[in-house]
N, C-alpha and C. Protein backbone atom coordinates (compact mmCIF):
# COMPACT_ATOMS: atom_id res chain seq x y z
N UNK A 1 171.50 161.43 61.37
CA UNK A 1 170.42 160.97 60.52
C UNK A 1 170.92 160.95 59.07
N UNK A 2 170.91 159.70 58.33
CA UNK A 2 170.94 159.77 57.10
C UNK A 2 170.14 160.43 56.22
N UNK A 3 170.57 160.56 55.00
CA UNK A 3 169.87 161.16 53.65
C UNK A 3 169.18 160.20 52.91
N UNK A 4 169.71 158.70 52.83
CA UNK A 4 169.62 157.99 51.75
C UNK A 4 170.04 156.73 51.92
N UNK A 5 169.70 155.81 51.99
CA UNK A 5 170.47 154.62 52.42
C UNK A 5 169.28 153.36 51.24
N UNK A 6 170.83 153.16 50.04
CA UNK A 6 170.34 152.23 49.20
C UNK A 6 169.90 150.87 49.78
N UNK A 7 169.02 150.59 48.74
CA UNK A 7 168.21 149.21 49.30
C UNK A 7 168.12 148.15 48.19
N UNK A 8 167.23 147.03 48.16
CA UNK A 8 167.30 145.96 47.27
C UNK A 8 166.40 146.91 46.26
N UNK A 9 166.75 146.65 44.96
CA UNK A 9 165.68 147.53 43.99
C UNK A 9 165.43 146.18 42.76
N UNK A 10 164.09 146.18 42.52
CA UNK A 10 163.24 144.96 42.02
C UNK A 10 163.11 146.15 40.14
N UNK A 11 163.54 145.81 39.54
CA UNK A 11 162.89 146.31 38.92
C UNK A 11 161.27 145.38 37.99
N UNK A 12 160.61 146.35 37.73
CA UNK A 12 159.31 146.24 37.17
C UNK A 12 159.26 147.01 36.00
N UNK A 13 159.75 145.78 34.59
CA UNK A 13 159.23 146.45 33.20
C UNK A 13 158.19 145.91 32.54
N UNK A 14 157.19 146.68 32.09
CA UNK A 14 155.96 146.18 31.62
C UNK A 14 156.12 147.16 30.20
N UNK A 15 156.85 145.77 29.20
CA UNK A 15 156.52 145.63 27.69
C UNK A 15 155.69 145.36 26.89
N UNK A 16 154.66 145.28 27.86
CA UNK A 16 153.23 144.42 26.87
C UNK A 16 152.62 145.89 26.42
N UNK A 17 152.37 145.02 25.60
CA UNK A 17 151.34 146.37 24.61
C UNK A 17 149.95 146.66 25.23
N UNK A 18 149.37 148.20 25.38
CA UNK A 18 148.66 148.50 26.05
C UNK A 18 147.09 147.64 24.84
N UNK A 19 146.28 147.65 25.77
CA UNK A 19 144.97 147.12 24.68
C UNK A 19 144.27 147.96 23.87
N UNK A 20 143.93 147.22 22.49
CA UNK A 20 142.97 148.12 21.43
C UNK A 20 142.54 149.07 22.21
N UNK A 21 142.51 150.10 21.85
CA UNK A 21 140.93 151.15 22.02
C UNK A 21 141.12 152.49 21.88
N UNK A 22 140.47 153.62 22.10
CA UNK A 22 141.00 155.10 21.80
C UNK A 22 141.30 155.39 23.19
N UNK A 23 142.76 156.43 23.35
CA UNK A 23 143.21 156.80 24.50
C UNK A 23 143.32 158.60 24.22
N UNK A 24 143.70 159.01 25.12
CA UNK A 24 143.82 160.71 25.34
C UNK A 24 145.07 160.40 25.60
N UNK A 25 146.09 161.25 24.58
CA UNK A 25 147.39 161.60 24.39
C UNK A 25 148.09 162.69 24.24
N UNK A 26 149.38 163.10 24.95
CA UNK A 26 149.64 164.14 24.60
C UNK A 26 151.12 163.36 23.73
N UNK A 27 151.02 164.70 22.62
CA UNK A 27 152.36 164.29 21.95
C UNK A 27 153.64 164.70 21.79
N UNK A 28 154.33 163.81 23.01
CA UNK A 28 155.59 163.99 23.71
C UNK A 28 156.78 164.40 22.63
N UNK A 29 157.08 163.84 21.67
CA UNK A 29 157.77 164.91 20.70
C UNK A 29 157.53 164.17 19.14
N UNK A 30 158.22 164.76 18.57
CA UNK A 30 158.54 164.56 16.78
C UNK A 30 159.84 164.75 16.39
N UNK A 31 160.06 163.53 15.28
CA UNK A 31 161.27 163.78 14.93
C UNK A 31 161.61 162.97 14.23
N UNK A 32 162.33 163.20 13.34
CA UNK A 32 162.57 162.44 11.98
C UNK A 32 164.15 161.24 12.80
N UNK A 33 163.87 160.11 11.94
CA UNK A 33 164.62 158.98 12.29
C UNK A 33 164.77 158.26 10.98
N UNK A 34 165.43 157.23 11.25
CA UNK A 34 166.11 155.81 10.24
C UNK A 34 166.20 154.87 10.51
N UNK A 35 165.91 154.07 9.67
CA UNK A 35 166.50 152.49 10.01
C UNK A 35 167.46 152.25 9.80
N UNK A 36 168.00 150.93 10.06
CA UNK A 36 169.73 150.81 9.53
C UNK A 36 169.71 151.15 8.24
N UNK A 37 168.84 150.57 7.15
CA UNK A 37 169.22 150.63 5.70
C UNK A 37 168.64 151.96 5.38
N UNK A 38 168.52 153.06 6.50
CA UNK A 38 168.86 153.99 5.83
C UNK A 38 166.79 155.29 5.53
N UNK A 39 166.11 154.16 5.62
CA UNK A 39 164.99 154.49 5.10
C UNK A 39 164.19 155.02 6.34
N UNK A 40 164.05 156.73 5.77
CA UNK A 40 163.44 157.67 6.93
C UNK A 40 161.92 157.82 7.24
N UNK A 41 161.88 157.47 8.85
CA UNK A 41 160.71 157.82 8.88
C UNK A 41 160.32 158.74 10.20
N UNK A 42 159.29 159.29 10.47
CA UNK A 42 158.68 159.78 11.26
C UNK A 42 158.38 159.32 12.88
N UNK A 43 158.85 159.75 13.75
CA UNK A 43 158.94 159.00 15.09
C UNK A 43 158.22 160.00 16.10
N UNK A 44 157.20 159.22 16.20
CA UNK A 44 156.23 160.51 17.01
C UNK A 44 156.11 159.86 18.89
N UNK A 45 156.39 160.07 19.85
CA UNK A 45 156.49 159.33 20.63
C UNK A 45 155.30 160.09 21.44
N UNK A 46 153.93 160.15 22.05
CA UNK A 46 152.88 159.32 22.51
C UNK A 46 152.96 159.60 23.94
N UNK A 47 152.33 159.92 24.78
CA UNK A 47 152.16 159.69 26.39
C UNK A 47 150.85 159.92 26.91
N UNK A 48 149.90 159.07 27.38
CA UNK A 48 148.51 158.70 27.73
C UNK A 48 148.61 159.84 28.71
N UNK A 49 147.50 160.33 28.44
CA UNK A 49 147.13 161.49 29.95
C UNK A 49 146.75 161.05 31.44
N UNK A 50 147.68 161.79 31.98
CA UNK A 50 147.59 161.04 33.12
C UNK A 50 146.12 162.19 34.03
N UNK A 51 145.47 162.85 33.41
CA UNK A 51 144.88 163.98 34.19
C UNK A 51 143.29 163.37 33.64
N UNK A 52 142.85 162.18 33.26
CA UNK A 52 141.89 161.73 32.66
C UNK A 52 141.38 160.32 33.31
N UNK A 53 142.27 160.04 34.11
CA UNK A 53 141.63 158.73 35.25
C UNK A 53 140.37 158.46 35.50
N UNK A 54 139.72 159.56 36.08
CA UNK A 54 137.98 159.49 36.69
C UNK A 54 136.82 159.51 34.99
N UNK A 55 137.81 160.37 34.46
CA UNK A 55 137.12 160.25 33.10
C UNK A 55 136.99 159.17 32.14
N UNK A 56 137.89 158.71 32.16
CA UNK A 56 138.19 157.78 31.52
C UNK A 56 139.02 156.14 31.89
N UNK A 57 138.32 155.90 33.05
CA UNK A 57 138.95 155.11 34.09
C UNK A 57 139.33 153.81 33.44
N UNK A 58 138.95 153.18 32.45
CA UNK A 58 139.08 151.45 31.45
C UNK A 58 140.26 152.11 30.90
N UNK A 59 140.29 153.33 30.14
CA UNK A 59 141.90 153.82 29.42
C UNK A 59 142.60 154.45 29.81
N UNK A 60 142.69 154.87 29.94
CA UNK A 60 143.51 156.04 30.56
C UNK A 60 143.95 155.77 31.95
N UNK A 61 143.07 155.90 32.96
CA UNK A 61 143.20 155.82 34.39
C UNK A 61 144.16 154.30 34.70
N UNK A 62 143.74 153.25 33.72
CA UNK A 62 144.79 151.92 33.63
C UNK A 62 146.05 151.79 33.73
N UNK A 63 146.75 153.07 32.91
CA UNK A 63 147.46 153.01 31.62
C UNK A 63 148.14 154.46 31.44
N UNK A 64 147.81 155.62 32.12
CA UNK A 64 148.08 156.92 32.17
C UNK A 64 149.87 156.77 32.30
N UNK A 65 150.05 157.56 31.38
CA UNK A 65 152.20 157.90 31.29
C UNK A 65 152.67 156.81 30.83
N UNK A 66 151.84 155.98 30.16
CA UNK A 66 152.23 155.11 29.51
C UNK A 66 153.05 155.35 28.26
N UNK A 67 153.76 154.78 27.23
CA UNK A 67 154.41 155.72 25.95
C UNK A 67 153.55 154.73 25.13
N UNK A 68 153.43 155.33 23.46
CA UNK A 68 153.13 154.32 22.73
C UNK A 68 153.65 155.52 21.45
N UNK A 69 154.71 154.18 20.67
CA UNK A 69 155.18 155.12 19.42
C UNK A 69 154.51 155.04 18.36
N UNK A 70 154.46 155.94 17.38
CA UNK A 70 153.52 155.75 15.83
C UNK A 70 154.69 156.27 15.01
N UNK A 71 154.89 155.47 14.11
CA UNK A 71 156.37 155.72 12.99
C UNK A 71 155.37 156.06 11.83
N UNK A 72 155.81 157.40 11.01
CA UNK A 72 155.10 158.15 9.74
C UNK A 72 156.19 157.40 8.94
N UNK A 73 155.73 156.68 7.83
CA UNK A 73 156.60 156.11 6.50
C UNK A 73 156.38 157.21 5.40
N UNK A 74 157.73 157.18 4.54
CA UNK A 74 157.85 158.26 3.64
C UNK A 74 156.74 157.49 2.51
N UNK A 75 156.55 157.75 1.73
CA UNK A 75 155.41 157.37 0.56
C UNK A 75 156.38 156.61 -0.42
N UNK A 76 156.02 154.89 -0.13
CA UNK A 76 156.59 154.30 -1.35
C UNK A 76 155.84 154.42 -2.90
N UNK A 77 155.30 155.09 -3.22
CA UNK A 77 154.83 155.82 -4.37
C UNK A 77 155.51 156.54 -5.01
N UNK A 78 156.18 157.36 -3.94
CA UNK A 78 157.08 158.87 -4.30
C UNK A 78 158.95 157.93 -4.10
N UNK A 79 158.88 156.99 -4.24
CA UNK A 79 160.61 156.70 -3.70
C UNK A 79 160.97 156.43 -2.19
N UNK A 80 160.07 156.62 -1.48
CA UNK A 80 160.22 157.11 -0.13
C UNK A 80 161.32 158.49 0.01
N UNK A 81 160.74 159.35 -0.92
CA UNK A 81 161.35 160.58 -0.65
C UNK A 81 160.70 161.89 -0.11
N UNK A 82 158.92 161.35 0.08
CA UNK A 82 158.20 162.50 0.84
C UNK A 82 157.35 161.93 1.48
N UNK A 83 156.56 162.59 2.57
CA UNK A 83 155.35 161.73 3.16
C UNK A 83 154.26 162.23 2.47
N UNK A 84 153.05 161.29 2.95
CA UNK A 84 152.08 162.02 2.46
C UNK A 84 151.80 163.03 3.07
N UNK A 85 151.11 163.91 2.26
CA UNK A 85 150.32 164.80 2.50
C UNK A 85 149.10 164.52 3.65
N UNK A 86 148.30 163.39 2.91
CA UNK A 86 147.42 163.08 3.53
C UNK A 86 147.83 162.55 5.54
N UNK A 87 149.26 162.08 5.48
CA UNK A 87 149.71 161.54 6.32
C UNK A 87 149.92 162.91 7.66
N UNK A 88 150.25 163.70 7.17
CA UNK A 88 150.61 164.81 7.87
C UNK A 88 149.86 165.78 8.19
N UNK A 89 148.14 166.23 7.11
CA UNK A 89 146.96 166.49 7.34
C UNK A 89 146.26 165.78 8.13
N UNK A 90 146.53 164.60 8.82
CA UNK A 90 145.56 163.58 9.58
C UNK A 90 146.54 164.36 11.05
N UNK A 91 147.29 163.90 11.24
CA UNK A 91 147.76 164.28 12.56
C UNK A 91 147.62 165.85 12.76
N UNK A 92 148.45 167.03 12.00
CA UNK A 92 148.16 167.97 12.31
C UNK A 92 147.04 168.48 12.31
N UNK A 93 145.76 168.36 12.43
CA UNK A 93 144.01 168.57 12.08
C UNK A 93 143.63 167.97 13.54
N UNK A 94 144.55 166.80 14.02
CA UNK A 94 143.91 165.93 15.38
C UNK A 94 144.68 167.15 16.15
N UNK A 95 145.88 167.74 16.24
CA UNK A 95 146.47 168.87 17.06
C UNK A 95 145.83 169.98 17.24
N UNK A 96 144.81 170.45 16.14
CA UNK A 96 144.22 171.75 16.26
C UNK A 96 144.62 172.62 15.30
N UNK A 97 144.86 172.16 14.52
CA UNK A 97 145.21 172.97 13.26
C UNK A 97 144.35 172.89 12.19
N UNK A 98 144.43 174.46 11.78
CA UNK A 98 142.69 174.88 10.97
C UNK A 98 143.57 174.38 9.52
N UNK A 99 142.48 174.31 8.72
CA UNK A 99 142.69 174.59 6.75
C UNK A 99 143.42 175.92 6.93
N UNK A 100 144.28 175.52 6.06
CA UNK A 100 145.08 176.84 5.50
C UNK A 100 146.54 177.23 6.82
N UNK A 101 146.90 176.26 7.68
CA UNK A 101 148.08 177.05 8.48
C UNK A 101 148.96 176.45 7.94
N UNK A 102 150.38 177.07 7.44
CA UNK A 102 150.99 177.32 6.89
C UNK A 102 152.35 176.96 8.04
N UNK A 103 153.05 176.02 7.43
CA UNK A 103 154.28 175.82 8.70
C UNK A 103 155.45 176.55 7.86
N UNK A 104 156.45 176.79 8.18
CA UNK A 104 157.71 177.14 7.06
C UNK A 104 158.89 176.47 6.95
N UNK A 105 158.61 175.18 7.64
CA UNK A 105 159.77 174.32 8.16
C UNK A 105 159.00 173.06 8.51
N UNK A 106 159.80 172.05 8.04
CA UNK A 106 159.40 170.85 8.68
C UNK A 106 159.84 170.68 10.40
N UNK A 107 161.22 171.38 11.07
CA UNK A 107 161.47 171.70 11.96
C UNK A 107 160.20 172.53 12.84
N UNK A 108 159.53 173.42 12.14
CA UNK A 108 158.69 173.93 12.15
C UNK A 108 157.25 173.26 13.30
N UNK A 109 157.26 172.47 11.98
CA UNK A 109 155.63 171.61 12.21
C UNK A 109 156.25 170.58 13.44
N UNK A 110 157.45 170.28 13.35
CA UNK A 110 157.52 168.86 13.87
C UNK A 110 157.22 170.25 15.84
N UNK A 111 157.99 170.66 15.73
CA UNK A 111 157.66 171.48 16.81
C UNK A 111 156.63 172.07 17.49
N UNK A 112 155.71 172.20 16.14
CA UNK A 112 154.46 173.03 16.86
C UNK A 112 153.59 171.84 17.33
N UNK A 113 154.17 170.43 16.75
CA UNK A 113 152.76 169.43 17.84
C UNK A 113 153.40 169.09 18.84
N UNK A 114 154.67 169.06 18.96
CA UNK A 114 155.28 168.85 20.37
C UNK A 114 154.40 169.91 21.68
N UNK A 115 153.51 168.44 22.50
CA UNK A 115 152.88 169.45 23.54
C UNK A 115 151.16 169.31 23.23
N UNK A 116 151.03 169.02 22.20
CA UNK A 116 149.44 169.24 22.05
C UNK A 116 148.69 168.22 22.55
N UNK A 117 147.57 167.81 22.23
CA UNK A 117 146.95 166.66 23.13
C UNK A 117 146.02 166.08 21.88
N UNK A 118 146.00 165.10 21.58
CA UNK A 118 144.97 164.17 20.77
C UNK A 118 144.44 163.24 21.31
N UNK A 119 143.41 162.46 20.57
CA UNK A 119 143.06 161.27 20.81
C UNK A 119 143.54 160.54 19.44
N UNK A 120 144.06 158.91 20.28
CA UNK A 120 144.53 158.19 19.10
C UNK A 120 143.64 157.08 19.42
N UNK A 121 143.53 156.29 17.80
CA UNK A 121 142.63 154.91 17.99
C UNK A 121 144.60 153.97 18.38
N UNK A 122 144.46 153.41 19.27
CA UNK A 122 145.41 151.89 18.94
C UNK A 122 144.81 150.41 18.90
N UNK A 123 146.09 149.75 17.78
CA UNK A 123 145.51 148.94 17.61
C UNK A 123 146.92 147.43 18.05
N UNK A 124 146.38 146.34 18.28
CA UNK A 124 147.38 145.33 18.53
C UNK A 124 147.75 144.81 17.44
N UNK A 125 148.95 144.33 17.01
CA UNK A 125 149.68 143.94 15.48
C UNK A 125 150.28 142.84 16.54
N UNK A 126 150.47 141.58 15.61
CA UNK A 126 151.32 140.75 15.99
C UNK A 126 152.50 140.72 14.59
N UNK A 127 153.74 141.30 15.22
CA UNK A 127 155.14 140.46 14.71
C UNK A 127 155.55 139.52 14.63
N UNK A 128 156.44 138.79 13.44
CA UNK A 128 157.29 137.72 13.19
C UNK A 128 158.60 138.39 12.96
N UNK A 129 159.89 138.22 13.99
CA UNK A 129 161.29 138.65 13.25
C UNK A 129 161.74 136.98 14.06
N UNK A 130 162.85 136.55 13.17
CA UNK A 130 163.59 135.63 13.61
C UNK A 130 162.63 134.51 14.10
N UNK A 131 161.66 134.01 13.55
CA UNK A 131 160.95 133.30 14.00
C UNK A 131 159.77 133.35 15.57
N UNK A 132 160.15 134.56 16.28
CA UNK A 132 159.69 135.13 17.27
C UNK A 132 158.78 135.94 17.27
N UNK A 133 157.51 135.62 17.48
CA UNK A 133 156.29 136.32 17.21
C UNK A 133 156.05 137.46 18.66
N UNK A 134 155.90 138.40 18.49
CA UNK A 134 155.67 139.54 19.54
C UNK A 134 154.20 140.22 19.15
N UNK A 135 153.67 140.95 19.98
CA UNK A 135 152.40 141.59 20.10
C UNK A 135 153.03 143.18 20.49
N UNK A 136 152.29 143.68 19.58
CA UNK A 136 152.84 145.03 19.82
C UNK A 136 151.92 146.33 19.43
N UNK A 137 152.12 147.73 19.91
CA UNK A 137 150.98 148.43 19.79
C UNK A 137 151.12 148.87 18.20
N UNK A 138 150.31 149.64 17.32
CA UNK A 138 150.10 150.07 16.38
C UNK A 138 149.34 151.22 16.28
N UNK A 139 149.95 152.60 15.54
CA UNK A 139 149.29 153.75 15.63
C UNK A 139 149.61 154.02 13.65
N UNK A 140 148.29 154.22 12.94
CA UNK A 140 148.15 154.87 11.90
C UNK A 140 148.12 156.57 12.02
N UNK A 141 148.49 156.68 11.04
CA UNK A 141 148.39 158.52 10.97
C UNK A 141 146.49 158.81 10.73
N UNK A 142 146.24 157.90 10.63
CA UNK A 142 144.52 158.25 10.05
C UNK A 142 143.89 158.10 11.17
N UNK A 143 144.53 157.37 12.48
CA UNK A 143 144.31 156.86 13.81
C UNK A 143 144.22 158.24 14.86
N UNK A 144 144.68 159.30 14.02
CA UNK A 144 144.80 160.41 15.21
C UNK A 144 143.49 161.51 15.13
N UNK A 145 142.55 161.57 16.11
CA UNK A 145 141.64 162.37 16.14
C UNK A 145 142.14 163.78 16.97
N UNK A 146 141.27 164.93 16.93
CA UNK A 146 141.20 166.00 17.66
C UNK A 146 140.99 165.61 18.95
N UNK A 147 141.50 166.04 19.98
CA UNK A 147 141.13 165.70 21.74
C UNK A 147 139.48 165.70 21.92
N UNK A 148 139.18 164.93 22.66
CA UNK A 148 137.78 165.39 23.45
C UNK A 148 137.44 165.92 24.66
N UNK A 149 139.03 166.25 25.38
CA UNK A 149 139.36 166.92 26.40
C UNK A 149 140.32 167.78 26.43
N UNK A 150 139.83 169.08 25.75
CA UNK A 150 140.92 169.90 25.72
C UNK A 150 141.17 170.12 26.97
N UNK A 151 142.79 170.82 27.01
CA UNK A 151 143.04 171.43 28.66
C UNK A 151 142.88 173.49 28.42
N UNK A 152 142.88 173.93 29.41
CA UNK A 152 142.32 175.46 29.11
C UNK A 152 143.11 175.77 28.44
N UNK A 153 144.60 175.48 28.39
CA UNK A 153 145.55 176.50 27.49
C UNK A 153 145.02 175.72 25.95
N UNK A 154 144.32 174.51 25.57
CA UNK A 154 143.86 174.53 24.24
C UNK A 154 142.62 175.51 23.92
N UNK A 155 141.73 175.53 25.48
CA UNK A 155 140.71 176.35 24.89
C UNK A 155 140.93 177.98 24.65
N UNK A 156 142.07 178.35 25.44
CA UNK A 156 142.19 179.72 25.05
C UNK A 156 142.62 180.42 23.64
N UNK A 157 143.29 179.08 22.86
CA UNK A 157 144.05 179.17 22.15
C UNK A 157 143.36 179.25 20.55
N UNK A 158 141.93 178.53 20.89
CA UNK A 158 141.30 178.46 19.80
C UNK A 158 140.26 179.93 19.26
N UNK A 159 140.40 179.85 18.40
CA UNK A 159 139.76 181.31 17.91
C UNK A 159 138.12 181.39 18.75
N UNK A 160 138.20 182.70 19.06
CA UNK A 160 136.55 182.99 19.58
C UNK A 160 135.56 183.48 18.96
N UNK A 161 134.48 182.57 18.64
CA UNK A 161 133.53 183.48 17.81
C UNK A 161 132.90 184.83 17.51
N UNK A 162 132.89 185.06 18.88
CA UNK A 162 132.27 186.60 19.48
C UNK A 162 133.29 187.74 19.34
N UNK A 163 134.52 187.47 19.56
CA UNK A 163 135.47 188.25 19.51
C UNK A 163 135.14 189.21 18.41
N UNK A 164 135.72 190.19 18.85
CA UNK A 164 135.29 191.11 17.74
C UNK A 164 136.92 191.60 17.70
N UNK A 165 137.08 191.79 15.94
CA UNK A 165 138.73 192.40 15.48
C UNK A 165 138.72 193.77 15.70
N UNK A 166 137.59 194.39 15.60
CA UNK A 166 137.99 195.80 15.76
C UNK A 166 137.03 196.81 16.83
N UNK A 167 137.17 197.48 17.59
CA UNK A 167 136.31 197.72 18.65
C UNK A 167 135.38 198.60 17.88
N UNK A 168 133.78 198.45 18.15
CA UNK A 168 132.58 199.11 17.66
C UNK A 168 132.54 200.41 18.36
N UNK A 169 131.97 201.40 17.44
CA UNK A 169 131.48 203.26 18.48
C UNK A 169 130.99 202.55 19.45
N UNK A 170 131.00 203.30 20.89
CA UNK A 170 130.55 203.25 21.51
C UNK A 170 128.60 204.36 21.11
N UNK A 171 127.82 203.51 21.47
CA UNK A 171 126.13 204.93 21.10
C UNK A 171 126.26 205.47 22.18
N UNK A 172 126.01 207.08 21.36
CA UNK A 172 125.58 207.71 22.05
C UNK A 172 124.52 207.60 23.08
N UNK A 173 123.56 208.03 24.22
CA UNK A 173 122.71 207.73 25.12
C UNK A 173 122.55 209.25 25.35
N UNK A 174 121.37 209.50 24.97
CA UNK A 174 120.71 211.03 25.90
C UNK A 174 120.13 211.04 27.10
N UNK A 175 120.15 212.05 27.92
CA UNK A 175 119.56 211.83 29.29
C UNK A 175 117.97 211.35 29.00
N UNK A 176 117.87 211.89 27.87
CA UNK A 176 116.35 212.07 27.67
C UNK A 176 115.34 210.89 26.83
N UNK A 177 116.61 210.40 26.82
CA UNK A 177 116.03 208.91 26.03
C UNK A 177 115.69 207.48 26.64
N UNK A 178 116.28 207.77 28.41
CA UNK A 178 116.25 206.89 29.49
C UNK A 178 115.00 207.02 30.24
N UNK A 179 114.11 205.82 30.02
CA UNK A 179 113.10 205.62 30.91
C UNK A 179 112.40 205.78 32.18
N UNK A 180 113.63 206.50 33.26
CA UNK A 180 113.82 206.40 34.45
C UNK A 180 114.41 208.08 34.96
């Protein structure tokens, strides 16, 4: 009995851009990149949840493990020598990150959203290079919301109201103070 016996293989690539609308994403990684001439930007690469089908059966369930990239541009204001602020408060806020967390590294941050889950709006852009017009997806940094489906390891993760920081006396109870 064989193990394996190669066969005719068809491949099936589907380059078309997925359609407008908001999807449930987790965000497969981060990481700083370039173009040829040099000018750095932000390369966030995108993967539709595949655990959201019944929920979301028109997006997701279509379209689930799909990739879709969103490139962060440095701020032509500043030289293109920093991003915005605002650019990097929009996405990290859609990850779950409160006012006031503090990264210590851009290595840092780019790491701590690797893994988290958002919702992004996309949108369709049509290109012109070389006279060749293409349709292609489009993700703004202002495009990234907080999930509307966290998974449990987001809900455990988020602070609990009730929690209490420090454990209360236990009261005293007299025999004689019980009703019964």
């Amino acid at each position: 009995m064989a193990f394996f016996t190669v066969g005719k293989v068809e491949k099936k690539s589907n380059y078309e851009p997925i359609p407008a609308g908001y999807y449930e994403m987790n965000i497969k990684s981060v990481s700083q990149d370039a173009t040829k001439s040099g000018t750095e930007y932000l390369s966030i690469v995108l993967r539709i949840r595949d655990d959201l089908d019944q929920a979301l059966p028109e997006t997701n369930g279509k379209y689930h493990n799909r990739l879709v990239f969103a490139n962060v541009w440095k701020d032509k204001a500043q030289d293109y020598k920093v991003y915005k602020n605002s650019d990097l408060n929009f996405i990290t806020v859609a990850a779950g990150y409160e006012e006031g967390t503090v990264f210590s590294s851009f290595e840092q941050w780019c790491d701590s959203l690797t893994g988290k889950n958002v919702r992004v709006k996309v949108s369709v852009s049509e290109d012109t290079y070389q006279g060749k017009t293409t349709k292609r997806n489009q993700v703004w940094p202002s495009d990234f919301e907080p999930t509307q489906f966290p998974t449990q390891a987001q809900m455990q993760s988020q602070p609990q109201p009730f929690a209490q920081s420090q454990p209360q006396a236990q009261a005293q109870v007299n025999d004689n103070d019980l009703p019964f």
